[in-house]
Protein backbone atom coordinates (compact mmCIF):
# COMPACT_ATOMS: atom_id res chain seq x y z
CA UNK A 1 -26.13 -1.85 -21.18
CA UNK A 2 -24.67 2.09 -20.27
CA UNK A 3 -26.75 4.28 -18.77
CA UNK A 4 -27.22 8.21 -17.76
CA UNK A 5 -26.58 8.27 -13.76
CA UNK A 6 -26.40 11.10 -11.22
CA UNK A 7 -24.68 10.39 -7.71
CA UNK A 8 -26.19 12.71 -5.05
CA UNK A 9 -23.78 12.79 -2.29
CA UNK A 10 -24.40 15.00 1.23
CA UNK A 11 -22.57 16.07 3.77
CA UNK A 12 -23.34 15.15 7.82
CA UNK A 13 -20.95 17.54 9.33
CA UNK A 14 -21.33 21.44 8.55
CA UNK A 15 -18.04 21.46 10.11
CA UNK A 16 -16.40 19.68 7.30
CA UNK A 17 -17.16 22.44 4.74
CA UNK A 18 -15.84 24.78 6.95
CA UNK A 19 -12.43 23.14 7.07
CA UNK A 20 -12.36 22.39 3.74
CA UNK A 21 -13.30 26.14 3.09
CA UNK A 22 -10.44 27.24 5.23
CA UNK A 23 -7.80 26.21 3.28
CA UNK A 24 -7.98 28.28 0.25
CA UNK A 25 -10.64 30.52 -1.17
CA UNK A 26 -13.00 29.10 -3.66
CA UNK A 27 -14.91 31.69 -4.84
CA UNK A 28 -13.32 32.98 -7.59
CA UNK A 29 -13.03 28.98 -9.10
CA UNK A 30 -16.10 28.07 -11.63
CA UNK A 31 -18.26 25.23 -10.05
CA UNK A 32 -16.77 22.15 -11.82
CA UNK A 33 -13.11 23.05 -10.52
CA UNK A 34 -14.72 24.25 -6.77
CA UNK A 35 -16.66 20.39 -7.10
CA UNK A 36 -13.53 18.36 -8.12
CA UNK A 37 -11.04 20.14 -5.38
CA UNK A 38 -14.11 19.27 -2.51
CA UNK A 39 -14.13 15.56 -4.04
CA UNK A 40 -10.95 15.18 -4.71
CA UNK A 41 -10.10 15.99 -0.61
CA UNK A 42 -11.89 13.01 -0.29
CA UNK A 43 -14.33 14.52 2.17
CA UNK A 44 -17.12 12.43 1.96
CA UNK A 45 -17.07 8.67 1.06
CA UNK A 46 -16.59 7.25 -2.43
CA UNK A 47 -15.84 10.52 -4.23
CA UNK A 48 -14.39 8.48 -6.91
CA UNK A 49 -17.72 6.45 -7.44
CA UNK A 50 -18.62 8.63 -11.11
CA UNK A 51 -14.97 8.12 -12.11
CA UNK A 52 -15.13 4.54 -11.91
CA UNK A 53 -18.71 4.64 -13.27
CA UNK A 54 -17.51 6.24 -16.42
CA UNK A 55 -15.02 4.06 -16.74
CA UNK A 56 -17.55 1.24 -17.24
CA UNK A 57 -18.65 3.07 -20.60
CA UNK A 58 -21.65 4.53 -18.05
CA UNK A 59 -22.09 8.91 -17.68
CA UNK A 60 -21.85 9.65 -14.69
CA UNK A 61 -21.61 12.95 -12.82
CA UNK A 62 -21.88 14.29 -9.01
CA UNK A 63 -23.74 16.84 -7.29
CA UNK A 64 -23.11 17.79 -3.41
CA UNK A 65 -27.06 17.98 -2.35
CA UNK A 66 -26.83 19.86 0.85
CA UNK A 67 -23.24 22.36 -0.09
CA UNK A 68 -25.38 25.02 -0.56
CA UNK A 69 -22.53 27.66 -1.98
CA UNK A 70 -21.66 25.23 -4.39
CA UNK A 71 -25.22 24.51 -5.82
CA UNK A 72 -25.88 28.08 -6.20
CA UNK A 73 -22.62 28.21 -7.93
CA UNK A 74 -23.88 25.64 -10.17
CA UNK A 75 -27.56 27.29 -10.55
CA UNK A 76 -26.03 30.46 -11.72
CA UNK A 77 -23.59 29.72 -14.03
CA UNK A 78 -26.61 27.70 -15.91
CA UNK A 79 -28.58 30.62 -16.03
CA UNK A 80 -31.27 29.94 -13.29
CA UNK A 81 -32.59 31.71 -10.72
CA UNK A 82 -34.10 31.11 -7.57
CA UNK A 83 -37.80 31.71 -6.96
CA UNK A 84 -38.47 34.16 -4.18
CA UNK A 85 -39.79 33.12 -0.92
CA UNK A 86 -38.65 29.51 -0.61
CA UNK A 87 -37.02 28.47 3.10
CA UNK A 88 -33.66 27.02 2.78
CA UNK A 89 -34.66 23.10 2.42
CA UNK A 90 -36.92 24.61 -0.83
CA UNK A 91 -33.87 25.81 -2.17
CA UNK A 92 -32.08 23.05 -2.41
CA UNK A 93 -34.72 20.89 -4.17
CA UNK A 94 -35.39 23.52 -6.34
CA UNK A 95 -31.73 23.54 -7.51
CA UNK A 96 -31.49 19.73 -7.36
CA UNK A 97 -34.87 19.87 -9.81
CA UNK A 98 -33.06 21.75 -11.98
CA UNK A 99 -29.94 19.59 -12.30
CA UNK A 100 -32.12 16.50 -12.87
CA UNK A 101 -33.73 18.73 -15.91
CA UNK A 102 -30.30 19.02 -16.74
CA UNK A 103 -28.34 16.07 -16.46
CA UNK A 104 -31.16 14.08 -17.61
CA UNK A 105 -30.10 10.84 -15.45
CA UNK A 106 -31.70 7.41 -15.91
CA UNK A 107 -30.55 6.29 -12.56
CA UNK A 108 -30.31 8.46 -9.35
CA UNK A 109 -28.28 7.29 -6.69
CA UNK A 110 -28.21 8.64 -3.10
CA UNK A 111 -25.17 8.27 -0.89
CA UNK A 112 -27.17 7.31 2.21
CA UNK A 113 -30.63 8.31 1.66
CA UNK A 114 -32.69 10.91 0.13
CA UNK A 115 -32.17 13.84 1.89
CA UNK A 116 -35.64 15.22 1.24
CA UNK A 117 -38.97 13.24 2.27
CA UNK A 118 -38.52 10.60 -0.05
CA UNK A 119 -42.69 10.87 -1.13
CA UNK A 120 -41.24 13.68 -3.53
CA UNK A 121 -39.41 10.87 -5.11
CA UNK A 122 -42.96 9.95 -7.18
CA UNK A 123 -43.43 13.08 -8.08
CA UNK A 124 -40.03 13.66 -9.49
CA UNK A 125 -40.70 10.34 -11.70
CA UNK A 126 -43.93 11.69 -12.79
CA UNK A 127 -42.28 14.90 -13.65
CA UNK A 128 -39.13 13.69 -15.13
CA UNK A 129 -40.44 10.52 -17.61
CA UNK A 130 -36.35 9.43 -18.06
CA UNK A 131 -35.78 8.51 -14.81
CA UNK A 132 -36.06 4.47 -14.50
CA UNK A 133 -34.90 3.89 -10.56
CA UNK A 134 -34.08 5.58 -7.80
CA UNK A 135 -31.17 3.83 -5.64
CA UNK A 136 -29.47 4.42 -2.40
CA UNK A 137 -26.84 3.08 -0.11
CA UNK A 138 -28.01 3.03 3.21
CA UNK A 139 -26.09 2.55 6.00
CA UNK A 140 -28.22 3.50 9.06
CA UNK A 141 -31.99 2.55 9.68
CA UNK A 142 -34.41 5.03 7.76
CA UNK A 143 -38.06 4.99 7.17
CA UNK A 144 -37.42 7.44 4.49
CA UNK A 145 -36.88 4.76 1.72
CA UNK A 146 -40.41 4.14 0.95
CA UNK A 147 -40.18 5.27 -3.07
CA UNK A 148 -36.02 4.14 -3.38
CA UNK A 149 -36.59 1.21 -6.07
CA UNK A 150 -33.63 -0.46 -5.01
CA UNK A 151 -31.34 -0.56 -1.34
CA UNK A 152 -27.77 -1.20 -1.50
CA UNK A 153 -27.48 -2.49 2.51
CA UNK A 154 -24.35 -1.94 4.22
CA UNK A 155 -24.42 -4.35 6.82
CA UNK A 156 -26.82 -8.17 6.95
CA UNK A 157 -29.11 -6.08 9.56
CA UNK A 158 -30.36 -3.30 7.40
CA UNK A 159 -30.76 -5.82 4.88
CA UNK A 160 -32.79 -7.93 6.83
CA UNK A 161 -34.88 -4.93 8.30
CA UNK A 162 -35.29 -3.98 4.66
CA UNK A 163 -36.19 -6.93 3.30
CA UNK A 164 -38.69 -7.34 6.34
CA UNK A 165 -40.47 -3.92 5.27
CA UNK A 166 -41.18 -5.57 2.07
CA UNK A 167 -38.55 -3.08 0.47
CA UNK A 168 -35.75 -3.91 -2.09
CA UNK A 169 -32.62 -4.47 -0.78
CA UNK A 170 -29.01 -6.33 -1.84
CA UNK A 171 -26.53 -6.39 0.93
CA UNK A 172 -23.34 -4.22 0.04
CA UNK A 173 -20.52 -3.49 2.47
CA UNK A 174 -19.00 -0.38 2.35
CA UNK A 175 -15.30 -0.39 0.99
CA UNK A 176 -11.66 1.32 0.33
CA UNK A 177 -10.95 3.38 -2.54
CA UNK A 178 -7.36 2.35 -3.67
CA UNK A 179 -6.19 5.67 -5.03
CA UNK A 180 -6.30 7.12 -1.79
CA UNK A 181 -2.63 5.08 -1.18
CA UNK A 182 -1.05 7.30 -4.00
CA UNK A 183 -2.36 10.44 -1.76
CA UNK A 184 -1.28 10.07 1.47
CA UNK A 185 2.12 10.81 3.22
CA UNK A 186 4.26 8.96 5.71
CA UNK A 187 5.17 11.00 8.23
CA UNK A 188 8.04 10.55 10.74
CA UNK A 189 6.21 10.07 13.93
CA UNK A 190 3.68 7.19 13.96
CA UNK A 191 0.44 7.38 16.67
CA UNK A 192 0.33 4.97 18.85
CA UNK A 193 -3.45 4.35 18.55
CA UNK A 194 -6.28 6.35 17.60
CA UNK A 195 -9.75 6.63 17.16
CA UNK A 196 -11.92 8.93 14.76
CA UNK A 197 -15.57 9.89 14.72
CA UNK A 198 -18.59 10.61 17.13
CA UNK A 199 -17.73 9.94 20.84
CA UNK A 200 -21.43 10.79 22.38
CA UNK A 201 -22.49 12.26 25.91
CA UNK A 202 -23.06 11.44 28.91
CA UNK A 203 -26.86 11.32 27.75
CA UNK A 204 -26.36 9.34 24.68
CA UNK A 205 -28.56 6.48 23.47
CA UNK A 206 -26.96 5.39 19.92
CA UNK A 207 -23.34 6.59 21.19
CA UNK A 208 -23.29 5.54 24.68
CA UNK A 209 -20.85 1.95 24.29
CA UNK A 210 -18.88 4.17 22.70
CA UNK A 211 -18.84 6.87 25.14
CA UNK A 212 -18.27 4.75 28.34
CA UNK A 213 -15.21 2.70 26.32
CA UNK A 214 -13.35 5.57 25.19
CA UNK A 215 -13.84 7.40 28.70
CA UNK A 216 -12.74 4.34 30.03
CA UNK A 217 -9.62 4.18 27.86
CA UNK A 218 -8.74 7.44 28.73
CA UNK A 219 -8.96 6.55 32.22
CA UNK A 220 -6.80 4.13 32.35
CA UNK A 221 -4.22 6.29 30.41
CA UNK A 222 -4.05 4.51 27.31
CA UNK A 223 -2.63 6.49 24.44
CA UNK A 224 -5.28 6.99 22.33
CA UNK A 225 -5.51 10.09 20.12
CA UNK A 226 -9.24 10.54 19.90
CA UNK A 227 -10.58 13.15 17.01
CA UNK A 228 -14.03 13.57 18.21
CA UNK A 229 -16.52 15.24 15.34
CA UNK A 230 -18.19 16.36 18.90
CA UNK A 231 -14.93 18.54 19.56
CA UNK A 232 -16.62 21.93 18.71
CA UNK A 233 -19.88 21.29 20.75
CA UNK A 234 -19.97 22.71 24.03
CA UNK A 235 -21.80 22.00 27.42
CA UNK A 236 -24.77 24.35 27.98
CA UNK A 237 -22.59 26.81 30.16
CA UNK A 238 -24.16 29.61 32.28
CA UNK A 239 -23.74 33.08 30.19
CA UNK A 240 -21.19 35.45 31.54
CA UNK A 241 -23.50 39.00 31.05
CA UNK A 242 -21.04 41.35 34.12
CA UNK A 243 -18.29 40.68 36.82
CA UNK A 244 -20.51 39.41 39.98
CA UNK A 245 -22.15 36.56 37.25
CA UNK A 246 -18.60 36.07 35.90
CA UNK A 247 -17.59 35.40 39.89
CA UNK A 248 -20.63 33.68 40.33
CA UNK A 249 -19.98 31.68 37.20
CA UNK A 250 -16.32 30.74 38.22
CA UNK A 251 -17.58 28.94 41.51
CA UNK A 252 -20.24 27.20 40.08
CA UNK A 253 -17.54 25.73 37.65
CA UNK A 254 -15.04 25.52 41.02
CA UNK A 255 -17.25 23.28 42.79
CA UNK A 256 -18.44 21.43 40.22
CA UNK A 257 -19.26 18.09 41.40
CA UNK A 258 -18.27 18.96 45.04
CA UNK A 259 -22.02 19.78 46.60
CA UNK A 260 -21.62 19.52 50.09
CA UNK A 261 -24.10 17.33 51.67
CA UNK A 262 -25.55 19.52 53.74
CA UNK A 263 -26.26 21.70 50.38
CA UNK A 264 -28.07 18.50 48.89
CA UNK A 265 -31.92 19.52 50.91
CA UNK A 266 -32.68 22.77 49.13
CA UNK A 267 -35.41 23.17 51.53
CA UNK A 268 -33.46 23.24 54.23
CA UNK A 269 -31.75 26.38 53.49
CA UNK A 270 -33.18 29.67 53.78
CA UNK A 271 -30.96 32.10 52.28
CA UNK A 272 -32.61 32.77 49.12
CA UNK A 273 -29.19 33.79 47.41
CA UNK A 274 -27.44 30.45 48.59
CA UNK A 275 -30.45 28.35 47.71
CA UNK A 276 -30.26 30.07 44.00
CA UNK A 277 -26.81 29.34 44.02
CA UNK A 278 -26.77 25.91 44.81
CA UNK A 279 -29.72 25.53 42.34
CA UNK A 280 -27.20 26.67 39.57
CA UNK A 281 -24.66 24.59 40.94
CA UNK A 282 -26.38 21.09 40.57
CA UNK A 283 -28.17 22.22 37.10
CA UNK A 284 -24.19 22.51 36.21
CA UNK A 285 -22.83 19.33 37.62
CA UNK A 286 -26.02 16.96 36.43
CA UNK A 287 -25.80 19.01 32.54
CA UNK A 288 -24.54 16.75 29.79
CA UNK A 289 -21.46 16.63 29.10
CA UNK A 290 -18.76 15.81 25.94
CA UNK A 291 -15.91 13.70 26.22
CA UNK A 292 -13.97 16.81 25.30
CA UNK A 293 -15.51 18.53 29.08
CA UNK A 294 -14.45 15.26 30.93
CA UNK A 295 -11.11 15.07 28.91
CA UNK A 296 -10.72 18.39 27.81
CA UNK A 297 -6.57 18.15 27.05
CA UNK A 298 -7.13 14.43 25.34
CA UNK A 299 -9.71 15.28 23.14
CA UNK A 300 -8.27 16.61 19.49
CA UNK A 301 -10.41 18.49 16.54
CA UNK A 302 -12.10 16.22 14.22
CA UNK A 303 -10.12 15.30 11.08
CA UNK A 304 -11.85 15.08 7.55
CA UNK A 305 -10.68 13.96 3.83
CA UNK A 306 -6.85 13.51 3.36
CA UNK A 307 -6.06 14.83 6.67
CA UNK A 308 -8.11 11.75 8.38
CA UNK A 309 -6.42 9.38 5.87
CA UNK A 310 -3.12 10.75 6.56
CA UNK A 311 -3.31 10.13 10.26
CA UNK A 312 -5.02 6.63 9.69
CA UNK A 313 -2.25 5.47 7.59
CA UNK A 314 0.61 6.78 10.28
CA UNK A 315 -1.07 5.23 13.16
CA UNK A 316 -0.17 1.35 14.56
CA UNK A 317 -3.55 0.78 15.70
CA UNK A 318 -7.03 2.31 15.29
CA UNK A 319 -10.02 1.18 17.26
CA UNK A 320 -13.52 0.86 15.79
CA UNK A 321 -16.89 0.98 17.79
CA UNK A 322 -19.92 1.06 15.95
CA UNK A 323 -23.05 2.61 17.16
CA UNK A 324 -25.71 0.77 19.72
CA UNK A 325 -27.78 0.94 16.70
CA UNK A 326 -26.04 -1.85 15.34
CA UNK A 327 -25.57 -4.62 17.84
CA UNK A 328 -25.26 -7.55 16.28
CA UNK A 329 -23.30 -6.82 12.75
CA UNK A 330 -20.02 -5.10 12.00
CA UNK A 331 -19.63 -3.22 8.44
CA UNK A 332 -18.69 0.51 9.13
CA UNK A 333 -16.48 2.70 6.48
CA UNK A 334 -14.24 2.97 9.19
CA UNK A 335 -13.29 -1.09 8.87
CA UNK A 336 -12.31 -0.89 5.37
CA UNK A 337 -10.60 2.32 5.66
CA UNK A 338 -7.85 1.40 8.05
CA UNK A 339 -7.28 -1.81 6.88
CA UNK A 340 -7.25 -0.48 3.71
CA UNK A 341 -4.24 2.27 4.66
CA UNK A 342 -2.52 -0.60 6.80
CA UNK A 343 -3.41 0.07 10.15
CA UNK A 344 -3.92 -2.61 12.56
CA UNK A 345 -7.82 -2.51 12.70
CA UNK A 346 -9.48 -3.50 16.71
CA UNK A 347 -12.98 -3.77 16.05
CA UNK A 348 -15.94 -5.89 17.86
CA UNK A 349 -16.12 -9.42 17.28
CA UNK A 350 -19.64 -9.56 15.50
CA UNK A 351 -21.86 -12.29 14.01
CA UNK A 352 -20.81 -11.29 10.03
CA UNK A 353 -17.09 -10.81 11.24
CA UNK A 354 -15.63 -13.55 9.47
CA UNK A 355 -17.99 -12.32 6.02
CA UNK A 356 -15.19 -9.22 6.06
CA UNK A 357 -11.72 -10.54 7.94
CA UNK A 358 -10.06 -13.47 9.75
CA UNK A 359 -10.15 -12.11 13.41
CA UNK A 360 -7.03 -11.74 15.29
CA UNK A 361 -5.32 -12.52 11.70
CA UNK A 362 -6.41 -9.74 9.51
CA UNK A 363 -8.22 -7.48 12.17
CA UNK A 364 -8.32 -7.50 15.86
CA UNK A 365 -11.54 -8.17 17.98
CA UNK A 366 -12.79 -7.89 21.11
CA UNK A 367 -16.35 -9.03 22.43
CA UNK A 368 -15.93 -6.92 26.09
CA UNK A 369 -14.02 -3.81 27.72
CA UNK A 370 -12.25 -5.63 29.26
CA UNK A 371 -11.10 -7.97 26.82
CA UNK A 372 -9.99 -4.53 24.46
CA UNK A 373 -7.77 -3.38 27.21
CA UNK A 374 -6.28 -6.56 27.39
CA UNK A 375 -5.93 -6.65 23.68
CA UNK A 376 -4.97 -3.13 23.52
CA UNK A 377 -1.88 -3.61 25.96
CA UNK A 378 -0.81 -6.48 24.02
CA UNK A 379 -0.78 -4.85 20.52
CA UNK A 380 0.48 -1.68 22.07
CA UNK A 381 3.98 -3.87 23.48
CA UNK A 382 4.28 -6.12 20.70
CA UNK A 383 4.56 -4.43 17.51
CA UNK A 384 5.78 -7.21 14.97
CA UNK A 385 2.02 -8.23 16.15
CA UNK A 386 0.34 -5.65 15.30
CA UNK A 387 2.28 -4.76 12.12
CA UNK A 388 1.61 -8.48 10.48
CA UNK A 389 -2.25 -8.38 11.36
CA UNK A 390 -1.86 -4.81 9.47
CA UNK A 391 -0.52 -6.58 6.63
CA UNK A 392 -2.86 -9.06 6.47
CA UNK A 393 -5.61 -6.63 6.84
CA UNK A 394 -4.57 -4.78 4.04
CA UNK A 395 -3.86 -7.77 2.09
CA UNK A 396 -7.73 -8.60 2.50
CA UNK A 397 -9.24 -5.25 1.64
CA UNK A 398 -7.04 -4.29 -1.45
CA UNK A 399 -8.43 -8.01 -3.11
CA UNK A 400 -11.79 -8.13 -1.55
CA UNK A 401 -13.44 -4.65 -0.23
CA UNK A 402 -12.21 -1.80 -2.99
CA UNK A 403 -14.73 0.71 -4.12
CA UNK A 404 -13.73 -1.05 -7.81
CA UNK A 405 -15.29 -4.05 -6.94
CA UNK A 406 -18.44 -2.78 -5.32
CA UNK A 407 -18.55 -0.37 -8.38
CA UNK A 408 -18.63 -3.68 -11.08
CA UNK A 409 -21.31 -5.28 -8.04
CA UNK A 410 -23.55 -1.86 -8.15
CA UNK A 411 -23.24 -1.97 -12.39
CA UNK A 412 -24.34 -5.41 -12.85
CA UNK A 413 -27.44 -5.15 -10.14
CA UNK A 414 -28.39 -2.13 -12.22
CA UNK A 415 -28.19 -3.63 -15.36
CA UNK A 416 -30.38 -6.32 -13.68
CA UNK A 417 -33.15 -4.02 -12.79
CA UNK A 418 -33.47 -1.99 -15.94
CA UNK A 419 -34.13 -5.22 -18.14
């Protein structure tokens, strides 16, 4: 049975539309060439989800929710306009109301989850009689899936905690899209080992493993290249306004972290201007801080679409940490994705590990710090080792984990649900 189905993608980053933006001008291109050059830089996951979908004898087509110069592109060359007075978040339902009116889809499907409180969901049912199901795939704890009929799961957790909510949900691991080997270019120089994503604070909760491993690492001068999607985020620094703050300003930073002791007792000092000072001083020292502050000539911009790819599939070894949200199961994109583009994968040794790879055949894992440096060292000498796990790992995800497969999985579970 084919069906009518509209894939509603967003973006987490404002960042990456502003490097994707910088590398041509899109403004003069109509909004179906400006959509297929965003997907086709592979900027957010599974851009070639409708392609495959089609190919199943389904229609399928893809709207970027939350690209706000796109939509509009879209709402005015269909001949809409937007109602006055409605915030920005009102915008963008009101154009994504519109392209339901227009696509007519049977199925919606959310990359992730709906990116509006999902109680609208009813109403758009009520409102829109064709649509049968609403489907997502989730891949972080949300409470905002109350009115999704069905929840693709990314990892046996989510499913579970799903499940447990009395909600709808298959488990589905993410996966590799196999075209992205025909895009990406082997370059002369090969990186050592790198790491890609979110690296936290020094006040993170859901980031904080991650944080103290990587700071860690860098410590103890491994040779990680680390493109933090934190890079452009900066410390809340004391405002330069004339010269005596911008002196003032320039000690504070020069004895950052050396208070003398005798400084420590603010109540024992009476000047009023040194007291102030040394006030501003500790605020500075105790304020949170990126791995980019602590590391500042380590830390690299984040890299998005191709350019992540490219780098993936020219480094020896990329590490994986997933968030403390998920303790006790492994899954992220991130998994597939190198193994995928035949990088030696290092990733924790979870409970579902051996679901997704053979460790220390197909991937690498660890189960400690210390037991990753040790690994680390001995990947980072041997590299016949490190090139056959990559091999295997590949090997795995090219028969087991491509977006083709979990496309035929996602068709047949539909089919299932609109009997």
């Amino acid at each position: 049975m084919n069906y009518k189905i509209l894939k509603v993608f967003d973006i987490n980053y404002s960042q990456i539309i502003i490097n994707f933006e910088k590398k041509k001008n899109f403004s003069n291109l109509d909004y179906y060439s400006h959509l297929n050059k965003f997907l086709n830089g592979y900027y957010i996951e599974t851009p070639g989800f409708s392609k495959k979908m089609n190919l199943l004898g389904n229609s399928s087509n893809d709207i970027v929710y939350n690209y706000y110069n796109l939509q509009i592109k879209w709402l005015n060359e269909n001949g809409f306009n937007l109602k006055d007075n409605l915030n920005h978040e009102e915008k963008l339902f009101y154009i994504f109301e519109k392209q339901i009116s227009y696509f007519k889809p049977e199925i919606i499907f959310f990359r992730g989850q709906p990116t509006f409180d999902s109680r609208k969901l009813s109403d758009l049912k009520e409102k829109f009689k064709f649509i049968k199901k609403v489907i997502c795939h989730n891949g972080f704890p949300s409470k905002n899936l109350k009115n999704v009929d069905l929840i693709f799961s990314s990892s046996p957790g989510l499913n579970q905690l799903y499940q447990h909510e009395g909600l709808r949900s298959i488990l589905l691991y993410h996966s590799f899209d196999e075209e992205i080997l025909s895009r990406v270019i082997n370059k002369n120089q090969i990186v050592d080992l790198a790491f890609f994503g979110q690296t936290g604070d020094t006040e993170s909760i859901a980031y904080k493993r991650r944080f103290d491993y990587l700071n860690s690492l860098l410590s103890d001068k491994f040779p990680i290249n680390c493109h933090s999607t934190e890079f452009y985020k900066k410390s809340n620094y004391i405002l330069n306004k004339n010269f005596k703050e911008i002196f003032r300003n320039y000690l504070i930073k020069f004895f950052d972290g050396r208070i003398p002791s005798n400084f420590k007792n603010l109540d024992s000092i009476k000047n009023v201007k040194i007291k102030n000072f040394i006030r501003d001083l500790k605020s500075y020292t105790n304020r949170k801080k990126y791995l980019h502050d602590l590391w500042p000539k380590k830390i690299y911009k984040p890299l998005y679409g191709i350019d992540m790819y490219n780098e993936l599939f020219n480094s020896n070894l990329t590490l994986n940490i997933h968030t403390d949200v998920s303790n006790t199961f492994c899954g992220n994109y991130r998994m597939f994705e190198a193994t995928g583009l035949k990088s030696c994968l290092i990733t924790e040794n979870r409970q579902n590990i051996k679901d997704l790879f053979e460790p220390d055949f197909e991937v690498v894992t660890y189960k400690s710090l210390d037991e990753l440096k040790d690994k680390l060292k001995n990947l980072l000498s041997d590299k016949k080792l490190s090139k056959k796990i990559s091999l295997e790992g590949q090997r795995k995800t090219l028969n087991h984990h491509t977006l083709n497969k979990r496309i035929e999985f996602i068709d047949g579970e539909i089919n299932k649900i609109l009997k």
